[in-house]
C-alpha atoms as a PDB file:
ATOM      1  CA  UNK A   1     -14.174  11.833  12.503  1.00  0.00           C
ATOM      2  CA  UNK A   2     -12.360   8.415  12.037  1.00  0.00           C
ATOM      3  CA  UNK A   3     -15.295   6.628  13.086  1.00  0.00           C
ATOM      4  CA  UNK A   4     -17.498   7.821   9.952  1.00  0.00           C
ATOM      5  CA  UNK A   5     -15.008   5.715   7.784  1.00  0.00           C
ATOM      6  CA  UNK A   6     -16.335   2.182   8.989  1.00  0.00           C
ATOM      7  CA  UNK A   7     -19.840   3.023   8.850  1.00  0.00           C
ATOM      8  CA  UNK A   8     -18.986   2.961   5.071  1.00  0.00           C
ATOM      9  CA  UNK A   9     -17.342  -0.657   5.085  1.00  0.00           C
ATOM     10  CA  UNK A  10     -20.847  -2.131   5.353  1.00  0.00           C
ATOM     11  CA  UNK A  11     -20.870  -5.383   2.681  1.00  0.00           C
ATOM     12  CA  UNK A  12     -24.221  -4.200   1.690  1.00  0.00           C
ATOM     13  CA  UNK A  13     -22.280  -1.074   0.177  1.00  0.00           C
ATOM     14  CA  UNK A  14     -19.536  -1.835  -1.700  1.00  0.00           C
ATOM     15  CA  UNK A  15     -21.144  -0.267  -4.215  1.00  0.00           C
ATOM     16  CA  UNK A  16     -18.296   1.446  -5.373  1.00  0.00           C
ATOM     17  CA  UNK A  17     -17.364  -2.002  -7.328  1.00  0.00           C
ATOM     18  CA  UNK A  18     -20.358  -1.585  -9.526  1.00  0.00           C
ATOM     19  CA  UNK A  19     -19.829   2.215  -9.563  1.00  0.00           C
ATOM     20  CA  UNK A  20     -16.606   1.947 -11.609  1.00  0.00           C
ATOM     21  CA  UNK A  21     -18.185  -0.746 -13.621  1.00  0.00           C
ATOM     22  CA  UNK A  22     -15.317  -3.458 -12.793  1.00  0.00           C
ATOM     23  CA  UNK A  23     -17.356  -6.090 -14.519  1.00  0.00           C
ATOM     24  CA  UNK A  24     -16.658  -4.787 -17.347  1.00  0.00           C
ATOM     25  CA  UNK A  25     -12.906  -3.894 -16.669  1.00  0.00           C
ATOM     26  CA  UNK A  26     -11.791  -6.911 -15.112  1.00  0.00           C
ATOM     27  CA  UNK A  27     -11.959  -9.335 -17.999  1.00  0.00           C
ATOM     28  CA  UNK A  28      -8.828  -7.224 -19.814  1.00  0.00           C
ATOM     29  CA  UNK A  29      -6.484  -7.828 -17.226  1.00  0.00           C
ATOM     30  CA  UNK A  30      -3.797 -10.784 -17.323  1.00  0.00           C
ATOM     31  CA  UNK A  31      -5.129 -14.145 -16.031  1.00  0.00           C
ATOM     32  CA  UNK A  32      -7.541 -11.631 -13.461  1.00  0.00           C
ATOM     33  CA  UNK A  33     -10.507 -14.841 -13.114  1.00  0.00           C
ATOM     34  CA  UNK A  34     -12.488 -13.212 -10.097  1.00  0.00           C
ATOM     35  CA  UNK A  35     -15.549 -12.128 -12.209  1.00  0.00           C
ATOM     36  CA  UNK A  36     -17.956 -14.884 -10.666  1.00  0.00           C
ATOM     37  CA  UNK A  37     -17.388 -13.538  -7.102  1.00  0.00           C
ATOM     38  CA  UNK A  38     -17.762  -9.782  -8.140  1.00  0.00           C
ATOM     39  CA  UNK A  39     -20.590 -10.531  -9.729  1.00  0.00           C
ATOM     40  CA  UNK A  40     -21.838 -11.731  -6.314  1.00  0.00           C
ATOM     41  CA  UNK A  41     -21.093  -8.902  -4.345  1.00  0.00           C
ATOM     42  CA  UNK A  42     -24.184  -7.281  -2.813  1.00  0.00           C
ATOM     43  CA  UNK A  43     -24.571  -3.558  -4.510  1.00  0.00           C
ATOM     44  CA  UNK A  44     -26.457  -0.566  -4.283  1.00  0.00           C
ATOM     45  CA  UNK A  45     -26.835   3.082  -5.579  1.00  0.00           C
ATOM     46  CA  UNK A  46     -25.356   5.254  -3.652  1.00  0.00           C
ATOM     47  CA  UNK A  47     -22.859   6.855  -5.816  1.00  0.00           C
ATOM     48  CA  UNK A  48     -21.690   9.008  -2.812  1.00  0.00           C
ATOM     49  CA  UNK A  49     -21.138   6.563  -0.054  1.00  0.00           C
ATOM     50  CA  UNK A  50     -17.440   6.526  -0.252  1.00  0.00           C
ATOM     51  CA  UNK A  51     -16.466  10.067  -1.362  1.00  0.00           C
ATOM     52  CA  UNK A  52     -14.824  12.627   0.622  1.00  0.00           C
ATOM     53  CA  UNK A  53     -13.421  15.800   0.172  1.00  0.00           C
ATOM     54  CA  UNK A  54      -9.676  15.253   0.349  1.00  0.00           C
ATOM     55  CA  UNK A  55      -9.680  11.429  -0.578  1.00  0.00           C
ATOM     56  CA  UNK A  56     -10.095  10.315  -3.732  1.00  0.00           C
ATOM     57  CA  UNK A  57     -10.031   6.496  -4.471  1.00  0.00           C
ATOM     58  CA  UNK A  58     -11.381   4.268  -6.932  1.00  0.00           C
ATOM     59  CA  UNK A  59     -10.378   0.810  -9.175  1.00  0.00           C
ATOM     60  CA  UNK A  60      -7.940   1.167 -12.259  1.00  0.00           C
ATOM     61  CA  UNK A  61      -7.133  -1.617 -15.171  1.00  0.00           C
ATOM     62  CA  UNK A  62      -3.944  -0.237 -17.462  1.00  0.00           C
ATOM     63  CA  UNK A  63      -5.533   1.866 -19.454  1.00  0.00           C
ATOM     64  CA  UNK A  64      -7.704   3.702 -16.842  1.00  0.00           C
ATOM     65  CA  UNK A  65      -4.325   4.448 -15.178  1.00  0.00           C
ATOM     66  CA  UNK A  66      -2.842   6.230 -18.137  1.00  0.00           C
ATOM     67  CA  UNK A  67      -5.871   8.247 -19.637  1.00  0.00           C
ATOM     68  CA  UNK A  68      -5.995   9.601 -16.256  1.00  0.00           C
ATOM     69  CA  UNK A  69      -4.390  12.816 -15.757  1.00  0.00           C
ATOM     70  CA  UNK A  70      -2.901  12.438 -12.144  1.00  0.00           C
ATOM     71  CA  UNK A  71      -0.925  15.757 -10.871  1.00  0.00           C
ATOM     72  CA  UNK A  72       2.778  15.412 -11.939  1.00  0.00           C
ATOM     73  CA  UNK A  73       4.194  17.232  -9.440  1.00  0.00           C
ATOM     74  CA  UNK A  74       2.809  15.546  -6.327  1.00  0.00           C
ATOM     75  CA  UNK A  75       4.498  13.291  -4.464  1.00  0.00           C
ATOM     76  CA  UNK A  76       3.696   9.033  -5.533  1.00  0.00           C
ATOM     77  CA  UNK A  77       3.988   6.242  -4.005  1.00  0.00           C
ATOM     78  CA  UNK A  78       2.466   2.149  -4.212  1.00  0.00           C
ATOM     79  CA  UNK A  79       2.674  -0.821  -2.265  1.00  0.00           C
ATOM     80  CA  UNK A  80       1.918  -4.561  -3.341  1.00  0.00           C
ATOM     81  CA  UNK A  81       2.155  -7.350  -2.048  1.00  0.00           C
ATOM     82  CA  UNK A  82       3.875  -9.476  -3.886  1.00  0.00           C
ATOM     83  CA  UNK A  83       3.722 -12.809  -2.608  1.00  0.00           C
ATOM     84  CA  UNK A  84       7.595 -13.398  -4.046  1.00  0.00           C
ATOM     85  CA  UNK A  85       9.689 -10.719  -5.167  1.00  0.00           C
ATOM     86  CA  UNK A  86      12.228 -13.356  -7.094  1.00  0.00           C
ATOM     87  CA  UNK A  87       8.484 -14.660  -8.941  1.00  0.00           C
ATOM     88  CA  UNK A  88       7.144 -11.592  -9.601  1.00  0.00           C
ATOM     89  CA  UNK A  89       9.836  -8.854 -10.151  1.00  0.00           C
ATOM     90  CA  UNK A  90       9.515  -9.260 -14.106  1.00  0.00           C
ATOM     91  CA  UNK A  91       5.797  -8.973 -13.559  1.00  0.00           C
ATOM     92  CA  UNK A  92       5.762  -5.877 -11.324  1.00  0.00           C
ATOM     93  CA  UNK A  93       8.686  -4.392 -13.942  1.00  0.00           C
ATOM     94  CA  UNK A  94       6.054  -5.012 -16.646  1.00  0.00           C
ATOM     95  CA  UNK A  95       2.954  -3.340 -14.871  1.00  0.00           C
ATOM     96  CA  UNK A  96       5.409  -0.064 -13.961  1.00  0.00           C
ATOM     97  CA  UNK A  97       6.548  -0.259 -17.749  1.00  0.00           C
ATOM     98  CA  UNK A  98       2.645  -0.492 -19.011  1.00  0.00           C
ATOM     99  CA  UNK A  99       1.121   1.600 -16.815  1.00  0.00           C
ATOM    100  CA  UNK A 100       3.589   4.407 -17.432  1.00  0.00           C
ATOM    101  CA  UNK A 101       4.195   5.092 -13.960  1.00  0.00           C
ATOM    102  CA  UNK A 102       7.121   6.628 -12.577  1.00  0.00           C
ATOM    103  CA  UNK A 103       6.494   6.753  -8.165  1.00  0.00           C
ATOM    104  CA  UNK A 104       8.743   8.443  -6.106  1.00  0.00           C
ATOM    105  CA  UNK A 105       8.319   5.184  -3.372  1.00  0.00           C
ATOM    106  CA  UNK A 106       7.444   1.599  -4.439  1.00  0.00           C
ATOM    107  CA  UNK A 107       6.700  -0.894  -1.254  1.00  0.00           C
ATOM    108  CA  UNK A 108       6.205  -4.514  -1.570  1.00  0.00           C
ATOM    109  CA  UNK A 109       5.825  -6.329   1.654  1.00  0.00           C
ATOM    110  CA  UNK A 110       5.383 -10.905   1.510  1.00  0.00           C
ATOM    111  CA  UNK A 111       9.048 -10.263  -0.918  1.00  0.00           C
ATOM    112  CA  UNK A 112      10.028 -13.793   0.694  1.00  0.00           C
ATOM    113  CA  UNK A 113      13.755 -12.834   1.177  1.00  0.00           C
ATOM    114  CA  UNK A 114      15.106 -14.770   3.761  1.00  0.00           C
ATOM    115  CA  UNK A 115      17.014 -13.991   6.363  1.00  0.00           C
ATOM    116  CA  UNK A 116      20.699 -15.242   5.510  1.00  0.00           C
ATOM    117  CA  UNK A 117      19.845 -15.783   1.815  1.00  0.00           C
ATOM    118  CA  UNK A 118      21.267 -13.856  -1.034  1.00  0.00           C
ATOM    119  CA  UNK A 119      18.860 -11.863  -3.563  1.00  0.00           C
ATOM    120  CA  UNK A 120      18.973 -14.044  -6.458  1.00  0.00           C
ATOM    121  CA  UNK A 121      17.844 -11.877  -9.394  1.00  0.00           C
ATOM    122  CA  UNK A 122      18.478  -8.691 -10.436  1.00  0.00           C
ATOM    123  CA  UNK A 123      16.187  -6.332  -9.262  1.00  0.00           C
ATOM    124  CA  UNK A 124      17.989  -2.910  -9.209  1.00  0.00           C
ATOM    125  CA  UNK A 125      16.182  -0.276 -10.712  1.00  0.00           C
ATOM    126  CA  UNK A 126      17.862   3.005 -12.287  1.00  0.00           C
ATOM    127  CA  UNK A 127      17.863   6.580  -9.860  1.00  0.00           C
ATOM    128  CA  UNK A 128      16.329   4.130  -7.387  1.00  0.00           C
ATOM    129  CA  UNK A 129      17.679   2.679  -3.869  1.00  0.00           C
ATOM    130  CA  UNK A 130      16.083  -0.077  -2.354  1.00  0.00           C
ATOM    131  CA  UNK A 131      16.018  -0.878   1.583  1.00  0.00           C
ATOM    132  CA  UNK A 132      15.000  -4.231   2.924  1.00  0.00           C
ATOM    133  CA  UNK A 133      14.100  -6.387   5.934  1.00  0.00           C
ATOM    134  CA  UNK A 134      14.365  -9.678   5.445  1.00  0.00           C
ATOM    135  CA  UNK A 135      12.036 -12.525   6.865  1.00  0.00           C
ATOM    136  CA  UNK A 136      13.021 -15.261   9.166  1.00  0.00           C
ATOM    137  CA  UNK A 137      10.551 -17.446   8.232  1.00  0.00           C
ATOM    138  CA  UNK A 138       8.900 -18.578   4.606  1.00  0.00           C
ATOM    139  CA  UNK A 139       6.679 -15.753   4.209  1.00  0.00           C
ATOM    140  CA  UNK A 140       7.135 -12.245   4.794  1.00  0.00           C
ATOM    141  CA  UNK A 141       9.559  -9.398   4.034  1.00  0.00           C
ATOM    142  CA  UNK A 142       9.032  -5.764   3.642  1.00  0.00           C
ATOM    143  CA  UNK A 143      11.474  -3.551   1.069  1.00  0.00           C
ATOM    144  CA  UNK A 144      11.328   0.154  -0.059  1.00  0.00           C
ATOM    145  CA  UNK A 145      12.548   1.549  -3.125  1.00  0.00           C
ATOM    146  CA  UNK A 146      12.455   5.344  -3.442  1.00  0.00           C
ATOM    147  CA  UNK A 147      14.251   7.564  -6.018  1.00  0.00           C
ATOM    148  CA  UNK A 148      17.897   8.570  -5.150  1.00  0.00           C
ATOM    149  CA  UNK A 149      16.776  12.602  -5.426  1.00  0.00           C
ATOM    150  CA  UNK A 150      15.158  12.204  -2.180  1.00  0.00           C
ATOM    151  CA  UNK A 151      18.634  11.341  -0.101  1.00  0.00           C
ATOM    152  CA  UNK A 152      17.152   8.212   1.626  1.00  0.00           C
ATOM    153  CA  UNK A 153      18.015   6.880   4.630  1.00  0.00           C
ATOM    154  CA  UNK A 154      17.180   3.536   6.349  1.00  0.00           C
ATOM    155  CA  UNK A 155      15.818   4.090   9.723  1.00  0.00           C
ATOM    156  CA  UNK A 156      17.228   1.082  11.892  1.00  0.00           C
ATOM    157  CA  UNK A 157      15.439   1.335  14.752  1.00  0.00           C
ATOM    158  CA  UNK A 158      12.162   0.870  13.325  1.00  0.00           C
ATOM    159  CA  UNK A 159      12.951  -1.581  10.546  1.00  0.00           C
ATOM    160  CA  UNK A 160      12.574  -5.015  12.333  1.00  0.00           C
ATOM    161  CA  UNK A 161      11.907  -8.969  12.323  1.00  0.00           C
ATOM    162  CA  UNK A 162       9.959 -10.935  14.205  1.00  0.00           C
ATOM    163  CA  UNK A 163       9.265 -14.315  13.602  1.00  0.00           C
ATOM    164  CA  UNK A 164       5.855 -15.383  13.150  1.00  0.00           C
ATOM    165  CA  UNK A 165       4.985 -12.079  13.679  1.00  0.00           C
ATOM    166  CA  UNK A 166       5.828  -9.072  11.455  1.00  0.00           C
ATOM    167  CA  UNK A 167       8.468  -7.612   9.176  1.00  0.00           C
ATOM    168  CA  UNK A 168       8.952  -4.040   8.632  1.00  0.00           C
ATOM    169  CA  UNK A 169      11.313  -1.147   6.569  1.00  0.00           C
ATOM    170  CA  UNK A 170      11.506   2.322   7.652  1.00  0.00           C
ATOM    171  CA  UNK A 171      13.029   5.213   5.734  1.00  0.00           C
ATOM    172  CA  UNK A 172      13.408   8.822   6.184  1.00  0.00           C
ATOM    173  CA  UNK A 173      13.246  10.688   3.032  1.00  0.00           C
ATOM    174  CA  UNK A 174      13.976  14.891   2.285  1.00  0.00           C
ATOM    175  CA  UNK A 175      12.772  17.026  -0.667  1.00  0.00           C
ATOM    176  CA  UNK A 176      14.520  19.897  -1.734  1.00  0.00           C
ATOM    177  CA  UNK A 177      13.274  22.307   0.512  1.00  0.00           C
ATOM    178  CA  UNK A 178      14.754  19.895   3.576  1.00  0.00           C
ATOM    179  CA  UNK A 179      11.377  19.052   4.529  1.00  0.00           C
ATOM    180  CA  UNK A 180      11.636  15.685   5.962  1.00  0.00           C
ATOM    181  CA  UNK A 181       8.852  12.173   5.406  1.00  0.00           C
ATOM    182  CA  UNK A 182       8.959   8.920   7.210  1.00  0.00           C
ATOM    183  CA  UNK A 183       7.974   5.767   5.027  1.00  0.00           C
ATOM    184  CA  UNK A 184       7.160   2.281   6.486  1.00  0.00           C
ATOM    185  CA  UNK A 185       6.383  -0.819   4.880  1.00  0.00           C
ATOM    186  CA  UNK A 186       4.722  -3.557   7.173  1.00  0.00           C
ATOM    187  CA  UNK A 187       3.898  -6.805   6.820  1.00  0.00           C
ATOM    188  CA  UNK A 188       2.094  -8.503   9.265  1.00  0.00           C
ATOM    189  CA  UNK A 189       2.071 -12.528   9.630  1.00  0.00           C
ATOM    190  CA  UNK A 190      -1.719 -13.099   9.592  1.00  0.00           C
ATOM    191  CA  UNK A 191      -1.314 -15.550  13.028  1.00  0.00           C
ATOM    192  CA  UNK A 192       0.572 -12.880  14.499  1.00  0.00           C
ATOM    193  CA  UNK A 193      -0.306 -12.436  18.124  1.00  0.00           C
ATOM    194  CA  UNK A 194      -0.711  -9.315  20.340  1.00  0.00           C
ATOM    195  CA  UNK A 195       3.190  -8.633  20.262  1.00  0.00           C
ATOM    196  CA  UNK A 196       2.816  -7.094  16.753  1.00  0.00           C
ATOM    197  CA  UNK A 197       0.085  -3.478  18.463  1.00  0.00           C
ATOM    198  CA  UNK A 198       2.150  -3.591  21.844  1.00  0.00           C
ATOM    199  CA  UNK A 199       5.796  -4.436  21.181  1.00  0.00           C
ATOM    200  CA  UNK A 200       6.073  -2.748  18.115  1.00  0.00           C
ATOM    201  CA  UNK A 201       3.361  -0.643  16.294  1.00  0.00           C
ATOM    202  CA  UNK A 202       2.041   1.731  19.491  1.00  0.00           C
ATOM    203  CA  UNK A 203       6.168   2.048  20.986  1.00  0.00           C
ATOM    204  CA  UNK A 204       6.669   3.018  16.829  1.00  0.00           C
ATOM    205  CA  UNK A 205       3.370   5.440  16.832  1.00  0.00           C
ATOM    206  CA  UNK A 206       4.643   6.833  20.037  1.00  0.00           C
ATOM    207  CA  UNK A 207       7.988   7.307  18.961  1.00  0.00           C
ATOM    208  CA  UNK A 208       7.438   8.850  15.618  1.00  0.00           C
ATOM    209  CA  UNK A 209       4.301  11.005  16.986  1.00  0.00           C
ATOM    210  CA  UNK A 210       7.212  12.799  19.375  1.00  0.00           C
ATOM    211  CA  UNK A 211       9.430  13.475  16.657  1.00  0.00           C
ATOM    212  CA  UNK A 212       6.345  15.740  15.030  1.00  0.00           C
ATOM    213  CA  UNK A 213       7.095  13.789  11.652  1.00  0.00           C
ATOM    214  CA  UNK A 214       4.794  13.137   8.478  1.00  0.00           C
ATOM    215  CA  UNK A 215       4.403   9.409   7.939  1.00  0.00           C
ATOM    216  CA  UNK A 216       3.067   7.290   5.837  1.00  0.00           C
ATOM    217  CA  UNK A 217       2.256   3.282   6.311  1.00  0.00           C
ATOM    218  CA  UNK A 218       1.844   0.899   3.997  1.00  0.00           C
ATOM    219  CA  UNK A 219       1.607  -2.517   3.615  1.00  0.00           C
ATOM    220  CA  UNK A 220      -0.019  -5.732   4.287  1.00  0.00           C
ATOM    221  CA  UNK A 221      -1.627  -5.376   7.916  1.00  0.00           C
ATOM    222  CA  UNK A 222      -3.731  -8.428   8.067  1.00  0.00           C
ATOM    223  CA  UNK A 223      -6.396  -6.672   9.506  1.00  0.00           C
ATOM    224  CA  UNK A 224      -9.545  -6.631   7.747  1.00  0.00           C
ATOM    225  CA  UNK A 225     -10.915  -3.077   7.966  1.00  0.00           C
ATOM    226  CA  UNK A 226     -14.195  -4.251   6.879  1.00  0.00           C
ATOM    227  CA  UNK A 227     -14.736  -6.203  10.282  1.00  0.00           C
ATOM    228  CA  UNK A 228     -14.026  -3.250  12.009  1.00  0.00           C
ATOM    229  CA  UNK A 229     -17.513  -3.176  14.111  1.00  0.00           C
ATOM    230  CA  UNK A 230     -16.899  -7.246  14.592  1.00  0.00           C
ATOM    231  CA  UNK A 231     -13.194  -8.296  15.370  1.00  0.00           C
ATOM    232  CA  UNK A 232     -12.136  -7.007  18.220  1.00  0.00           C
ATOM    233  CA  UNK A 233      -8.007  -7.179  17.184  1.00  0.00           C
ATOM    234  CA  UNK A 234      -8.929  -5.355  14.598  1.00  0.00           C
ATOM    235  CA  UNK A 235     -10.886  -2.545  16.289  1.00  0.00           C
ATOM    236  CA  UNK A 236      -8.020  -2.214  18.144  1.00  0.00           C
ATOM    237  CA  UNK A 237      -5.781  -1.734  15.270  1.00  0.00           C
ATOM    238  CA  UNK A 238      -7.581   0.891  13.702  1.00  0.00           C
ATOM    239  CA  UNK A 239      -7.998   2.780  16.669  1.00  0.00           C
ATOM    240  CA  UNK A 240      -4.293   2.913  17.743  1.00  0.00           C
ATOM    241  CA  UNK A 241      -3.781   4.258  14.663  1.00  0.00           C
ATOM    242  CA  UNK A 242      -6.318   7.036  14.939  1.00  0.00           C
ATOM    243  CA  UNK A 243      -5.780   7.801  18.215  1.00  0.00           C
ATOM    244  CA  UNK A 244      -2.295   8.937  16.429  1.00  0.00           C
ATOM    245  CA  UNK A 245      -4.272  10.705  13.698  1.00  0.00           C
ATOM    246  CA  UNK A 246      -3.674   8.084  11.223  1.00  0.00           C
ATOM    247  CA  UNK A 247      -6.230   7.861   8.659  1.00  0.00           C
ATOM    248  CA  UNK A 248      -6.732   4.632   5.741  1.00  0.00           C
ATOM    249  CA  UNK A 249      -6.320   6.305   2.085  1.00  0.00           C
ATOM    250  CA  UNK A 250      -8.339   3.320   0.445  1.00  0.00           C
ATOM    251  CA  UNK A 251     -11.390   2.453   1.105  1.00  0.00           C
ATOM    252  CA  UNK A 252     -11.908  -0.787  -1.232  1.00  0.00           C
ATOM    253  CA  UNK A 253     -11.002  -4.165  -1.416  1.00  0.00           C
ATOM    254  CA  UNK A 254      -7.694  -5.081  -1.884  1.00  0.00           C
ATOM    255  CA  UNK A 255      -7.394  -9.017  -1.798  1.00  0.00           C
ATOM    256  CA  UNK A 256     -10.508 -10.571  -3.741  1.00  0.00           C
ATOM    257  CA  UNK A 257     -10.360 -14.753  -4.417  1.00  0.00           C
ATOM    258  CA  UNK A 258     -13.074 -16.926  -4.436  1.00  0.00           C
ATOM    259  CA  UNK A 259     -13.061 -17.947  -0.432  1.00  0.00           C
ATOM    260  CA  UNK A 260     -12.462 -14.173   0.715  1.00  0.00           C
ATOM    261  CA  UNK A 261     -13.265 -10.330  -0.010  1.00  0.00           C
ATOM    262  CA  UNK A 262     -10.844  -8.066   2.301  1.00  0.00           C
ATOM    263  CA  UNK A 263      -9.140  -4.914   3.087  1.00  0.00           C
ATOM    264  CA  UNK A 264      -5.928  -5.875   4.689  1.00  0.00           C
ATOM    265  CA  UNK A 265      -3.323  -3.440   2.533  1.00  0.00           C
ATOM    266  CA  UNK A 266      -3.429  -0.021   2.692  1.00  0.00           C
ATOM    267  CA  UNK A 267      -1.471   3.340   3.225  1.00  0.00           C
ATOM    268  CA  UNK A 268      -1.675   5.147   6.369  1.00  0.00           C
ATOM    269  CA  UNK A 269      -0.909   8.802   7.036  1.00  0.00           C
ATOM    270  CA  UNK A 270      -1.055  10.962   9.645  1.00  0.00           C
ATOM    271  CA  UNK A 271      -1.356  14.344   7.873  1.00  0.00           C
ATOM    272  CA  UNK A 272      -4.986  15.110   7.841  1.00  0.00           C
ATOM    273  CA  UNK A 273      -5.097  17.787   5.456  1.00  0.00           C
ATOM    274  CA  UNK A 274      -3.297  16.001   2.925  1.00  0.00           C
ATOM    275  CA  UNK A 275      -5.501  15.700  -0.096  1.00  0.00           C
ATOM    276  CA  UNK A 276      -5.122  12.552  -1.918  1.00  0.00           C
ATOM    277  CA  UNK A 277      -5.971  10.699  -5.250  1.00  0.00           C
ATOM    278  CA  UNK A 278      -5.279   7.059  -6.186  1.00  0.00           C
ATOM    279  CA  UNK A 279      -6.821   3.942  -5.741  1.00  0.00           C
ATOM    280  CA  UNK A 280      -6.299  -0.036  -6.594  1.00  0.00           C
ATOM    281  CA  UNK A 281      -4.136  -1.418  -9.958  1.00  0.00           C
ATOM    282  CA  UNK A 282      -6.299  -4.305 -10.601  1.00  0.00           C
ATOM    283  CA  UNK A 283      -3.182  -5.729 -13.061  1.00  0.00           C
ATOM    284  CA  UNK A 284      -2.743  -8.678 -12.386  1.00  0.00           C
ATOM    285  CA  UNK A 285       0.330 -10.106  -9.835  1.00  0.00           C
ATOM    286  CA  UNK A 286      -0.405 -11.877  -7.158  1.00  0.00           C
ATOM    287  CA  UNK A 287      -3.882 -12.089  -5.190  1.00  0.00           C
ATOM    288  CA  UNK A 288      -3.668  -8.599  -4.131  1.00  0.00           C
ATOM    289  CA  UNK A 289      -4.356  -5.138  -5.790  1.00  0.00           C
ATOM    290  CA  UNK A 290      -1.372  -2.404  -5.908  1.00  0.00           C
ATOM    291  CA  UNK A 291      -2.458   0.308  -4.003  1.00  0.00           C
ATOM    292  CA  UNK A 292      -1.218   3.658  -5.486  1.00  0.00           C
ATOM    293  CA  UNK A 293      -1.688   7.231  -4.373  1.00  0.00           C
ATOM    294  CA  UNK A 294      -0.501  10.837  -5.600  1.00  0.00           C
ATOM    295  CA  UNK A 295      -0.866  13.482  -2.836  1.00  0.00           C
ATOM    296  CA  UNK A 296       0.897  16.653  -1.252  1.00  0.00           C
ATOM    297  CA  UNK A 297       2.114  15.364   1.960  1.00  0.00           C
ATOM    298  CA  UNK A 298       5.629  16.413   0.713  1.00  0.00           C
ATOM    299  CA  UNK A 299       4.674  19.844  -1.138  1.00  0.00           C
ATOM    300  CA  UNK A 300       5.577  19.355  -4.640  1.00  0.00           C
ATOM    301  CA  UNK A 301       8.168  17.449  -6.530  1.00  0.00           C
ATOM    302  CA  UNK A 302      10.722  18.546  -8.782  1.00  0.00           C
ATOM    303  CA  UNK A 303       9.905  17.284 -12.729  1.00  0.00           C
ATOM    304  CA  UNK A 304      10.395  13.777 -13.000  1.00  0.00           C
ATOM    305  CA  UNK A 305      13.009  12.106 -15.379  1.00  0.00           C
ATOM    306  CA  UNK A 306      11.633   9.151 -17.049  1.00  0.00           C
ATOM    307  CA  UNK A 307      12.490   5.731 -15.355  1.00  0.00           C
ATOM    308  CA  UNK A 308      14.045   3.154 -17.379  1.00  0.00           C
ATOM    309  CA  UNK A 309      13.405  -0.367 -15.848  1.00  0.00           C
ATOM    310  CA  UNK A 310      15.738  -3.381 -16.259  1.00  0.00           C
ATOM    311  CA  UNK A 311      14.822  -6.769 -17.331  1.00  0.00           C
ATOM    312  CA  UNK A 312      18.022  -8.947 -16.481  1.00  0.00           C
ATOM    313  CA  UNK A 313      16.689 -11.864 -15.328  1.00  0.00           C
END
């Protein structure tokens, strides 16, 4: 079953660009200059290629996001990476604020908190708590905020730091019928060596696999999916994680410059009947998309109260 996702991450179909016309949408988002190199990208017809019956995934500028209806009641969540939290808070406060969005979860991995440093801005966030790891190097740094209804709590154990290597934050989260979700945010260094699968991510799988608990991953893995069939590390990634029953919920690049077209961030869960819809903010941040989904992993959420973000910077 997992294998039929690669044989859709093909360069010669990633169609799905053209599909949702991003030539077109591109242009209207902030300082977004990557038209040249979409332009390039090999396309085809196949309108199909990348559907499936439970996942639903496309690109979305600002107003995309609002006109569409997504279900209000399902649980939300988005990860970024934002290549500086203390840079790019104002921006990401902006994009929440524009795109009228209002996710249960919000993970940014690459915040570039460092260990033994203060926070230096303001970044609380009303009816939110925020959990973070901090980095022990320059780059790096994984932190989860998730609404205060949800009675979060940081998950030590999991929620490490190792240098040159990876960063991660796990949380447990309940709704109100006690029903119980693991989040993790990872960030992976991209020289990080084997220590990252065998220290840390199959001991994790292992560990949360026995405790029969819903999870979802997210964050920047620095494993291109799309070299699946040709890097062996990365072969090896993926198929830890489905050997756990861990599928990707995006199926599109996420990191597009003008040297390199990847999918390195994504969302992992391990709930295969979950049916999802979201897809890639194309609002512009840092070199990265926001990857957003809505699904029913967590059975449906109480009515949301509207979020009102702080700009004290």
């Amino acid at each position: 079953m997992f294998k039929q996702f690669f044989a859709l991450f093909k360069l010669e179909k990633l169609q799905y660009i053209d599909h949702l016309n991003l030539q077109k949408k591109l242009p209207n988002c902030p300082s977004f200059n990557i038209q040249s190199l979409l332009d390039s990208i090999k396309t085809c017809n196949d309108d199909n290629a990348f559907i499936s019956d439970s996942v639903k995934s496309q690109y979305y500028d600002t107003n995309d996001f609002i006109s569409t209806h997504f279900p209000k009641n399902a649980f939300s969540m988005m990860h970024l990476n934002t290549a500086s939290l203390k840079l790019h808070f104002d921006d990401i406060v902006t994009m929440l604020t524009s795109t009228e969005s209002d996710f249960d979860v919000l993970c940014f991995t690459e915040t570039k908190i460092k260990e033994g440093s203060d926070i230096v801005v303001n970044i609380d966030i009303p009816e939110y708590t925020f959990f973070h790891t901090p980095t022990k190097t320059n780059f790096g740094g994984t932190l989860i905020f998730v609404k205060n209804q949800f009675s979060p709590k940081l998950l030590p154990e999991f929620s490490q730091s190792a240098e040159k290597s990876f960063n991660s934050t796990f949380i447990e989260i309940k709704n109100d019928k006690n029903k119980s979700l693991v989040i993790g945010t990872i960030y992976r260094h991209p020289k990080a060596d084997d220590s990252f699968i065998n220290s840390f991510l199959t001991p994790t799988l292992n560990k949360l696999g026995k405790m029969k608990k819903k999870v979802a991953l997210a964050g920047d893995f620095n494993f291109d999916l799309l070299k699946y069939e040709t890097h062996k590390p990365t072969n090896e990634f993926y198929d830890i994680l489905s050997s756990y029953s861990y599928r990707p919920c995006f199926l599109q690049l996420s990191r597009v410059t003008y040297k390199s077209n990847t999918l390195i961030d994504n969302i992992f869960i391990n709930y295969l009947s979950c049916n999802l819809d979201g897809g890639n903010l194309t609002y512009k941040i840092s070199d990265h998309f926001t990857q957003f989904l809505f699904c029913d992993i967590f059975g449906k959420i109480p009515p949301k109260r509207e979020t009102k973000f702080k700009q004290d910077f």
